[in-house]
N, C-alpha and C. Protein backbone atom coordinates (compact mmCIF):
# COMPACT_ATOMS: atom_id res chain seq x y z
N UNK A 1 0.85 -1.18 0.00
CA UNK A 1 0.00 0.00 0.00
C UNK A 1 0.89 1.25 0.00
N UNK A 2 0.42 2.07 -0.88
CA UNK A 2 1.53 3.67 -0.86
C UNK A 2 1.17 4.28 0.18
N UNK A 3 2.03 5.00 0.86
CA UNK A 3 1.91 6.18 1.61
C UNK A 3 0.60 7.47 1.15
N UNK A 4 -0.21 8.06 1.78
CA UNK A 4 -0.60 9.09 1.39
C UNK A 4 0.39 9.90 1.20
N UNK A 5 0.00 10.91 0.33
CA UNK A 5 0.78 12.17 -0.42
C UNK A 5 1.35 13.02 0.38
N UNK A 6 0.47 13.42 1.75
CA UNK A 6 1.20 14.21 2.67
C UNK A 6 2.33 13.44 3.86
N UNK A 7 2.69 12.44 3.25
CA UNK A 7 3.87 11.54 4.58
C UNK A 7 4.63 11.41 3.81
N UNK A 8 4.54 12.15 2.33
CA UNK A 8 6.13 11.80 0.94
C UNK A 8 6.58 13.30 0.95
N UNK A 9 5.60 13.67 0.22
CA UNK A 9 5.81 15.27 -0.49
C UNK A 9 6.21 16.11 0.33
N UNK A 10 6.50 17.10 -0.04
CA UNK A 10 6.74 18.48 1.00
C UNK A 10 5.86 19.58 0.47
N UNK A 11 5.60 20.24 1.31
CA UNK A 11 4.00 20.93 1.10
C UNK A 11 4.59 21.78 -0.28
N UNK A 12 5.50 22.12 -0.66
CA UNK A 12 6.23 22.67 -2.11
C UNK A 12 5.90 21.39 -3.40
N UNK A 13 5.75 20.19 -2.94
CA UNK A 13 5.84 19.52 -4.43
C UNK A 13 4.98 18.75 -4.42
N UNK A 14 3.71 19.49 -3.61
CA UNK A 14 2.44 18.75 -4.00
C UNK A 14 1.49 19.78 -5.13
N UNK A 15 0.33 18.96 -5.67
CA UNK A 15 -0.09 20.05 -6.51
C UNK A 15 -0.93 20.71 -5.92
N UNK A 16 -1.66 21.45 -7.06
CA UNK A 16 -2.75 22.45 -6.34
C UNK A 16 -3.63 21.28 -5.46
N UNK A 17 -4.56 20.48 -6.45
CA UNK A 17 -5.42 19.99 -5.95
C UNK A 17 -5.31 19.42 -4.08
N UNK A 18 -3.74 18.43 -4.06
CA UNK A 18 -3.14 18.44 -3.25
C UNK A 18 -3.39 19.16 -2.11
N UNK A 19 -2.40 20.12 -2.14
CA UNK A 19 -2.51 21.16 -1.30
C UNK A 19 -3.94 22.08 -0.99
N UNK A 20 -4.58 22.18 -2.08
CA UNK A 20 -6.03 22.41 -1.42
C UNK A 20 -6.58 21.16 -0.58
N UNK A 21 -6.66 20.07 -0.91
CA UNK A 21 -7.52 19.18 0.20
C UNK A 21 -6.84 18.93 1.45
N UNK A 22 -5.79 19.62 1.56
CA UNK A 22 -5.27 19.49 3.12
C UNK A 22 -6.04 20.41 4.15
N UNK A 23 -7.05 21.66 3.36
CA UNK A 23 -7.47 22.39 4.62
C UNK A 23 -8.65 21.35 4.88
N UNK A 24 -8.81 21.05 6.41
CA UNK A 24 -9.51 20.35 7.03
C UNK A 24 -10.91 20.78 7.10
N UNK A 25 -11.40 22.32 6.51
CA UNK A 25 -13.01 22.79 6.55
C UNK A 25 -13.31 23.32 8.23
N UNK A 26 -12.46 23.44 9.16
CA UNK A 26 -12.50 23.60 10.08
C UNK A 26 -13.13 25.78 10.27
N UNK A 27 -12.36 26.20 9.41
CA UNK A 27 -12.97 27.65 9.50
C UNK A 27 -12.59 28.66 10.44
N UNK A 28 -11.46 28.18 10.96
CA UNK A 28 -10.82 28.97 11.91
C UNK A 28 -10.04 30.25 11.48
N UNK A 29 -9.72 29.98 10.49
CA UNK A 29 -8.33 31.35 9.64
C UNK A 29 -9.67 32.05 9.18
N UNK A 30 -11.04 31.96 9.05
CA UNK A 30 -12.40 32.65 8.69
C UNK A 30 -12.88 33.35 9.59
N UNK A 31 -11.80 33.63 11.17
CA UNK A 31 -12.41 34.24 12.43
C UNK A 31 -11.18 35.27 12.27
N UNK A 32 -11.86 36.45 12.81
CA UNK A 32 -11.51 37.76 12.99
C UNK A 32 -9.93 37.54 14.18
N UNK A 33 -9.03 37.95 13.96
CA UNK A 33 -8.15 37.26 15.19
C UNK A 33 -7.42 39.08 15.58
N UNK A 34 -7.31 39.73 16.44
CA UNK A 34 -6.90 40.31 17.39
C UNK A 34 -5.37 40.57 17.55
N UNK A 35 -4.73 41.35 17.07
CA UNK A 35 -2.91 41.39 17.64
C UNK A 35 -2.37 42.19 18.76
N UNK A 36 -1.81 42.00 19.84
CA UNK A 36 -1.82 42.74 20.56
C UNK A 36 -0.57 43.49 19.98
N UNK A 37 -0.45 45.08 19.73
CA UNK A 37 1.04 45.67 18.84
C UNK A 37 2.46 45.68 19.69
N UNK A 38 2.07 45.59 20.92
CA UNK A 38 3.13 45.43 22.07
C UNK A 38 3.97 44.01 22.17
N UNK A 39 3.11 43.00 22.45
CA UNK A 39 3.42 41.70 22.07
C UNK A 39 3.53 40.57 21.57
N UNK A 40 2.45 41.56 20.83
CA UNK A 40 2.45 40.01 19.21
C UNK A 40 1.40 39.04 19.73
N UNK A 41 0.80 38.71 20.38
CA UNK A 41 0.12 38.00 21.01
C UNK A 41 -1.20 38.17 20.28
N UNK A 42 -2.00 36.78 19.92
CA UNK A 42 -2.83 36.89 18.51
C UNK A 42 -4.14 36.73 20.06
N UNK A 43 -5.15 37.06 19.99
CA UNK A 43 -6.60 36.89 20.40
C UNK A 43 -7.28 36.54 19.42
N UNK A 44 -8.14 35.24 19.76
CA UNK A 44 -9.24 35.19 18.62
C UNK A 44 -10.77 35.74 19.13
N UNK A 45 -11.30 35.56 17.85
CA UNK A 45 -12.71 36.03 18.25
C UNK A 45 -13.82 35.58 17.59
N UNK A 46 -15.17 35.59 17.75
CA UNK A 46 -15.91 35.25 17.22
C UNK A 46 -16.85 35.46 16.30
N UNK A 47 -16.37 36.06 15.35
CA UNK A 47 -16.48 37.12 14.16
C UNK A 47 -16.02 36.49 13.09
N UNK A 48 -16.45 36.21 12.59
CA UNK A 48 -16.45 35.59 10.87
C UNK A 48 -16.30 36.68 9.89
N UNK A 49 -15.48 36.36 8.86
CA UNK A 49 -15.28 37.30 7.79
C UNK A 49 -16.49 37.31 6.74
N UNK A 50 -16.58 38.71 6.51
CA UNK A 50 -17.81 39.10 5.76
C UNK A 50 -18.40 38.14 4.34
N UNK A 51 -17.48 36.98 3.88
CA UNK A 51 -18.03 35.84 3.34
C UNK A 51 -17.71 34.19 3.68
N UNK A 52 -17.72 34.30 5.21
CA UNK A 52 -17.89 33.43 5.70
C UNK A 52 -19.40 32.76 5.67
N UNK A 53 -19.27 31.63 5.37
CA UNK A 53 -21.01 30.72 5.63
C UNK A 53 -20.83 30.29 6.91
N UNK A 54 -21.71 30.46 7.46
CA UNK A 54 -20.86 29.85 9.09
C UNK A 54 -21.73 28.97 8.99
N UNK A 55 -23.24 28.47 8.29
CA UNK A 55 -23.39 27.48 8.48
C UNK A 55 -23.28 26.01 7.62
N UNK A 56 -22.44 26.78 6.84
CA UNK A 56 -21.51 25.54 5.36
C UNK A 56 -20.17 25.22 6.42
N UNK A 57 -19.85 26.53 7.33
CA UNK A 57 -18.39 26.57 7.63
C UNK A 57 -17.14 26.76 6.40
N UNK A 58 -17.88 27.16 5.55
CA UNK A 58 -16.76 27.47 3.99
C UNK A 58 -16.67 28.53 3.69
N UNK A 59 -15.95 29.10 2.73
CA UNK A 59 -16.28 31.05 2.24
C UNK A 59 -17.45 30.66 1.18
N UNK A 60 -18.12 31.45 1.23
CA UNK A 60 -18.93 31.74 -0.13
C UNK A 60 -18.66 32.13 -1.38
N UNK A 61 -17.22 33.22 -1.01
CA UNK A 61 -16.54 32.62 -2.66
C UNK A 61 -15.17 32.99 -2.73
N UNK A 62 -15.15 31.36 -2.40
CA UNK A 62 -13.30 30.90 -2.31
C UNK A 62 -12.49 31.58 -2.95
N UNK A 63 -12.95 31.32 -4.17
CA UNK A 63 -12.13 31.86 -5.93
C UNK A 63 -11.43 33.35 -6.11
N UNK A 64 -12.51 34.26 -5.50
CA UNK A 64 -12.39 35.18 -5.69
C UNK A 64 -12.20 35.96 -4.10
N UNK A 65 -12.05 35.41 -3.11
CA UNK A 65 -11.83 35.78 -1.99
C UNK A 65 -10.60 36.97 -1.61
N UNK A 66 -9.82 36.92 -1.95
CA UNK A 66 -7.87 37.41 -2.06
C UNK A 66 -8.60 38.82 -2.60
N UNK A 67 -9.44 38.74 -3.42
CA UNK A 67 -9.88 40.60 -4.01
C UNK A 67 -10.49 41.09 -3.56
N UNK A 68 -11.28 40.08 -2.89
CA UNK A 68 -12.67 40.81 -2.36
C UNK A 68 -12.80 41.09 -0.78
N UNK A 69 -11.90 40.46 -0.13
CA UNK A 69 -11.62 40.77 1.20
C UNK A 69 -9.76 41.01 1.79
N UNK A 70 -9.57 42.85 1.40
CA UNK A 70 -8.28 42.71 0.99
C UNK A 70 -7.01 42.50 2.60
N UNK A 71 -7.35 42.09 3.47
CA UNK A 71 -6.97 41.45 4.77
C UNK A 71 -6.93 39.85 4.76
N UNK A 72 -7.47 38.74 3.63
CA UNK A 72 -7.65 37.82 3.20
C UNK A 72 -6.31 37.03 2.75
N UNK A 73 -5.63 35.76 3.84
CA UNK A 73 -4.42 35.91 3.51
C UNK A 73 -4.43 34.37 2.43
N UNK A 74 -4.09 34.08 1.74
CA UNK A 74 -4.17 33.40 0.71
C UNK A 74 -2.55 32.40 1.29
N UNK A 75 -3.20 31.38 2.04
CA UNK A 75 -2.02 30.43 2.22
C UNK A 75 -0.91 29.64 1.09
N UNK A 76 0.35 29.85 1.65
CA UNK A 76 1.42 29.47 0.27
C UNK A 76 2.13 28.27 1.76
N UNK A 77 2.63 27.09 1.02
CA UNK A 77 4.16 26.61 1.27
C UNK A 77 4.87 27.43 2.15
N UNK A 78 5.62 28.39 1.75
CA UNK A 78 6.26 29.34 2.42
C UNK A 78 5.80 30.25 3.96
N UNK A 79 4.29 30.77 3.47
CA UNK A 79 3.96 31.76 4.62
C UNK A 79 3.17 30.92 5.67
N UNK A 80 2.90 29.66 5.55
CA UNK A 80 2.50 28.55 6.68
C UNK A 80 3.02 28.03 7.63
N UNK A 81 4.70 28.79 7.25
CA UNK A 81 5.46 27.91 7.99
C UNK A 81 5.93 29.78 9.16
N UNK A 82 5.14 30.69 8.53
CA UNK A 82 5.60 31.97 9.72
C UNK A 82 4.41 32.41 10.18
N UNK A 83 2.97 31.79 9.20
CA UNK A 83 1.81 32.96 10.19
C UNK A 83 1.51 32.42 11.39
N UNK A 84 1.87 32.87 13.01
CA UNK A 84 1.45 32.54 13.77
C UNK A 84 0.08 32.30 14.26
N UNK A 85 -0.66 33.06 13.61
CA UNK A 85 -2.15 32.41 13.46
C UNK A 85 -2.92 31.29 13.36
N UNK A 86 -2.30 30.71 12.90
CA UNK A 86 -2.80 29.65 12.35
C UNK A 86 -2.55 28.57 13.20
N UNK A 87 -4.00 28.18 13.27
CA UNK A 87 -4.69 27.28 14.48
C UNK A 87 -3.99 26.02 14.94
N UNK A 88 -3.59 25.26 15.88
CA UNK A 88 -2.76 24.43 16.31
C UNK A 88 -3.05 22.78 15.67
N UNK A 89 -4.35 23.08 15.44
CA UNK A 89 -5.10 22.07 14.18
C UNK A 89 -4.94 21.75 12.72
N UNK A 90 -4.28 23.02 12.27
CA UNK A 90 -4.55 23.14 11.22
C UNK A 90 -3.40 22.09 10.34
N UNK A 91 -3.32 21.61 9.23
CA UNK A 91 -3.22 20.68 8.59
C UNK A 91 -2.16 20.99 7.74
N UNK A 92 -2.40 22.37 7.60
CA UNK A 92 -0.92 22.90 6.74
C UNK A 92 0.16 22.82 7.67
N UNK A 93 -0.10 23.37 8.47
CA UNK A 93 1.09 23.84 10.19
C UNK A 93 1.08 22.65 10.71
N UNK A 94 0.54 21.55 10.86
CA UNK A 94 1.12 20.23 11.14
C UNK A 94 1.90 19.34 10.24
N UNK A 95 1.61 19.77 9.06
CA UNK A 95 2.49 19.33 8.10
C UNK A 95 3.95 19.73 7.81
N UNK A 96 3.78 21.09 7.87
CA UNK A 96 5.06 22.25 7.80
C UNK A 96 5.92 21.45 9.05
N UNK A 97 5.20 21.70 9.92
CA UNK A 97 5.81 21.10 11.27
C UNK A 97 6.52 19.52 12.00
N UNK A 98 6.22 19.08 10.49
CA UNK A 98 6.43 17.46 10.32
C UNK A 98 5.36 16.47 10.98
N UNK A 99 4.28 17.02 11.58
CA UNK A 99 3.79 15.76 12.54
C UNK A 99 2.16 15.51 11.45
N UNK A 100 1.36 14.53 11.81
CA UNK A 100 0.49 13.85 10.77
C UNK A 100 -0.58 14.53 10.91
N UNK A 101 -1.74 14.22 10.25
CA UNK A 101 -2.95 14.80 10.24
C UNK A 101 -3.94 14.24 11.53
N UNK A 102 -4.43 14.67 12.05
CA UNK A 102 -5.68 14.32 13.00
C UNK A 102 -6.85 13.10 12.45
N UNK A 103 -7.42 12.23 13.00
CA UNK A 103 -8.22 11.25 12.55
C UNK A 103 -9.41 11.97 12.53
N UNK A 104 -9.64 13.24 12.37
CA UNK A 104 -11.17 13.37 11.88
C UNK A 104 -10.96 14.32 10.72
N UNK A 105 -9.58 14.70 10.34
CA UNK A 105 -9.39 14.98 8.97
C UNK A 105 -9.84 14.17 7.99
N UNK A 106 -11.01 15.18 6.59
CA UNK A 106 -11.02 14.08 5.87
C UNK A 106 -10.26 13.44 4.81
N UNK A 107 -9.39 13.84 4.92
CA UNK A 107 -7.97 12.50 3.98
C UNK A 107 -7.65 11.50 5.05
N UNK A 108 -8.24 11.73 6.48
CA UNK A 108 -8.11 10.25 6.73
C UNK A 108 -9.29 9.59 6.95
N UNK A 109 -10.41 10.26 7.58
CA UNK A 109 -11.33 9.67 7.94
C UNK A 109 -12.32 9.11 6.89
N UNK A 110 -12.00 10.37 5.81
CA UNK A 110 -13.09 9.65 4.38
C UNK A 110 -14.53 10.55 4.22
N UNK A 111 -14.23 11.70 5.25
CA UNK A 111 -15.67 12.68 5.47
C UNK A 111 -15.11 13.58 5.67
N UNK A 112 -16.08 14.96 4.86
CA UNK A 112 -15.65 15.60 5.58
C UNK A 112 -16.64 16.28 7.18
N UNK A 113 -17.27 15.37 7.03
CA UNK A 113 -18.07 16.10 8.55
C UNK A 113 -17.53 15.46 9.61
N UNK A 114 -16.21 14.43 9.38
CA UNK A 114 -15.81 14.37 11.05
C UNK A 114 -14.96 15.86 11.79
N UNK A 115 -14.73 17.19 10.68
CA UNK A 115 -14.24 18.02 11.57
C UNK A 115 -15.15 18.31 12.34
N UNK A 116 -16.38 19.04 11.65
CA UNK A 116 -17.56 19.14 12.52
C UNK A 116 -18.19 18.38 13.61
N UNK A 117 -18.03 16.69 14.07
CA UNK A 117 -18.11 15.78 14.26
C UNK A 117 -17.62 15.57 15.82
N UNK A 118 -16.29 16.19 15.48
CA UNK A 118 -15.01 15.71 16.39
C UNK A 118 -15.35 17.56 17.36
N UNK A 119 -15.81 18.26 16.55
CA UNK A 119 -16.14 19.68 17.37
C UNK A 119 -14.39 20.48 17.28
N UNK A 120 -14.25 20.21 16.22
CA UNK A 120 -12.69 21.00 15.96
C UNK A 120 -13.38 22.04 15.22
N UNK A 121 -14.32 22.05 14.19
CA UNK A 121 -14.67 23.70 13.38
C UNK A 121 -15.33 24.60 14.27
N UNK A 122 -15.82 25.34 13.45
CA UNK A 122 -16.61 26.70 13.92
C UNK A 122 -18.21 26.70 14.05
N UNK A 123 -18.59 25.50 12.99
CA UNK A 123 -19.67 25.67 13.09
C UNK A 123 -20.37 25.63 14.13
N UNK A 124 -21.43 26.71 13.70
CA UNK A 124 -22.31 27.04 14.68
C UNK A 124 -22.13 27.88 16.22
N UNK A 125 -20.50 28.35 15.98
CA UNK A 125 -19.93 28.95 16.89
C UNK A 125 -19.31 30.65 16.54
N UNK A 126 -19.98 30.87 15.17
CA UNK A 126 -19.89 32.32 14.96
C UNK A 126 -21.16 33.06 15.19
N UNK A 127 -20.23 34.02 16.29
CA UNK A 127 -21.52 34.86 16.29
C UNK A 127 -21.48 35.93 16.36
N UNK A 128 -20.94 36.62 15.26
CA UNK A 128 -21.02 37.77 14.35
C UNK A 128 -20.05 37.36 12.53
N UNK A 129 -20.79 38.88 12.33
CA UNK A 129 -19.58 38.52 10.96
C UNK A 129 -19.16 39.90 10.78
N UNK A 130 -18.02 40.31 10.66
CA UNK A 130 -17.37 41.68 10.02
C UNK A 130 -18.16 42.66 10.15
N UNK A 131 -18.99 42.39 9.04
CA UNK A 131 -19.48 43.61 8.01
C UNK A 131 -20.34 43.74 8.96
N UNK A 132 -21.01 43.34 10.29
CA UNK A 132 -21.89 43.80 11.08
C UNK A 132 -21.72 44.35 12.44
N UNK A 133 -20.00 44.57 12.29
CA UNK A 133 -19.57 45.56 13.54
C UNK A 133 -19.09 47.01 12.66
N UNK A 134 -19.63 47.97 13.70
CA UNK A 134 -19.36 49.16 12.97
C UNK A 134 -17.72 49.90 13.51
N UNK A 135 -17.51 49.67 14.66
CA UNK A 135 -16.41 50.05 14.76
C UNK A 135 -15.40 49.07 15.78
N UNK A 136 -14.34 49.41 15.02
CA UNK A 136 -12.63 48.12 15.54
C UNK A 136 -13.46 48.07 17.54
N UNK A 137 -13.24 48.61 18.06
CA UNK A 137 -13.96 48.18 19.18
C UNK A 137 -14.79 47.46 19.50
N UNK A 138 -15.32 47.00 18.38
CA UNK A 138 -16.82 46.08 18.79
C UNK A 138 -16.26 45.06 19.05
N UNK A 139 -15.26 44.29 18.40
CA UNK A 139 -14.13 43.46 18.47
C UNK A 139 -14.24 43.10 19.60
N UNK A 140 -13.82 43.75 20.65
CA UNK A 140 -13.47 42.87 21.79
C UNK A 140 -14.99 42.44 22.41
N UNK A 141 -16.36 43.00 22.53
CA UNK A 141 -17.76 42.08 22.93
C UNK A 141 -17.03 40.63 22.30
N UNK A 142 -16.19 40.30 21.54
CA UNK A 142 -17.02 38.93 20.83
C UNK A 142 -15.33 38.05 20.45
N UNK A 143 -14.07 38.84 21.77
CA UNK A 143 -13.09 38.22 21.94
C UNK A 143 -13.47 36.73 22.30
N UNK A 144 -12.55 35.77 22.78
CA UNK A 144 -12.32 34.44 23.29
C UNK A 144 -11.15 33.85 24.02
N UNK A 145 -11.44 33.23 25.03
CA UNK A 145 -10.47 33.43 26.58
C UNK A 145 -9.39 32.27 25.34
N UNK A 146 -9.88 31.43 24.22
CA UNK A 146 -8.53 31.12 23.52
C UNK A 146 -8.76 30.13 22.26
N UNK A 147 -7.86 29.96 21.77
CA UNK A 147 -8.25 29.30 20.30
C UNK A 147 -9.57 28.40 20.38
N UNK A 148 -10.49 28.76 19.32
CA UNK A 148 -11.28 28.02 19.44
C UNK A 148 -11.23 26.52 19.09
C-alpha cells in the first residue's frame, strides 16, 4: 500500500489539488483574530469574515476571496510555515511542522463532517460577521479566553 501524499511530499511539491484538500473545513483562519502591537500576542474572536457561511463553515466565494476581502491571507508553502495564526489544528502547520494529520481529517477519515463531528470547526460557533460591527472596538464584545 503507498503512503498518502502528505507523509512523501513536502508541502512545495504537492499540486494544487493536493494542497487544497489538506485544509480540514474547520474555518478557523475565517475568524476575525486580534494582535496585541506590544506583544504580538494573537486573540481570537468570534467574528467571521464578511463571506464566511458559518453554516456551510466554507467562504462563499473561495475563488475570488484574495480581491474581495483585501486582509484575506491566501495560504502558500512558504507563509504557513511563519503565520502565527494559524490554528494548532490546522493541517498545513502540522504538516510544515512534520507531525500527521488528525483522525477526523477528511484525507483520513473519508468525510468531511468528522471536523464538525469531532467539534474541531466553527460551526455554529460564529456569532457575528465583520461587516456587522461598525467600529474596531466592537471586536473585543465577541473576543475568546482562547483558540477556538
Amino acid at each position: 500500500m503507498t503512503a498518502p501524499f502528505w507523509k512523501t511530499k513536502t508541502l512545495e511539491a504537492m499540486t494544487p489539488a493536493e494542497w487544497e484538500s489538506l485544509c480540514d473545513g474547520c474555518g478557523k483562519c475565517c475568524l476575525s483574530k486580534l494582535e496585541d502591537e506590544d506583544t504580538g500576542e494573537i486573540y481570537w474572536t468570534s467574528v467571521g469574515c464578511r463571506l464566511f457561511d458559518a453554516e456551510k463553515c466554507l467562504c462563499s466565494d473561495y475563488t475570488h476571496r484574495l480581491s474581495r476581502v483585501p486582509d484575506c491571507v491566501g495560504l502558500t508553502p512558504q507563509n504557513v510555515r511563519t503565520i502565527t495564526w494559524l490554528p494548532k489544528t490546522c493541517a498545513y502547520r502540522l504538516i510544515a511542522e512534520g507531525h500527521d494529520l488528525y483522525w477526523w481529517h477528511r484525507l483520513v477519515s473519508g468525510s468531511a463532517e468528522t471536523v464538525h463531528e469531532a467539534g474541531i470547526s466553527i460551526r455554529g460557533r460564529v456569532k457575528a460577521k465583520e461587516s456587522d460591527l461598525a467600529e474596531p472596538d466592537d471586536y473585543f464584545d465577541y473576543m475568546l479566553d482562547d483558540e477556538p
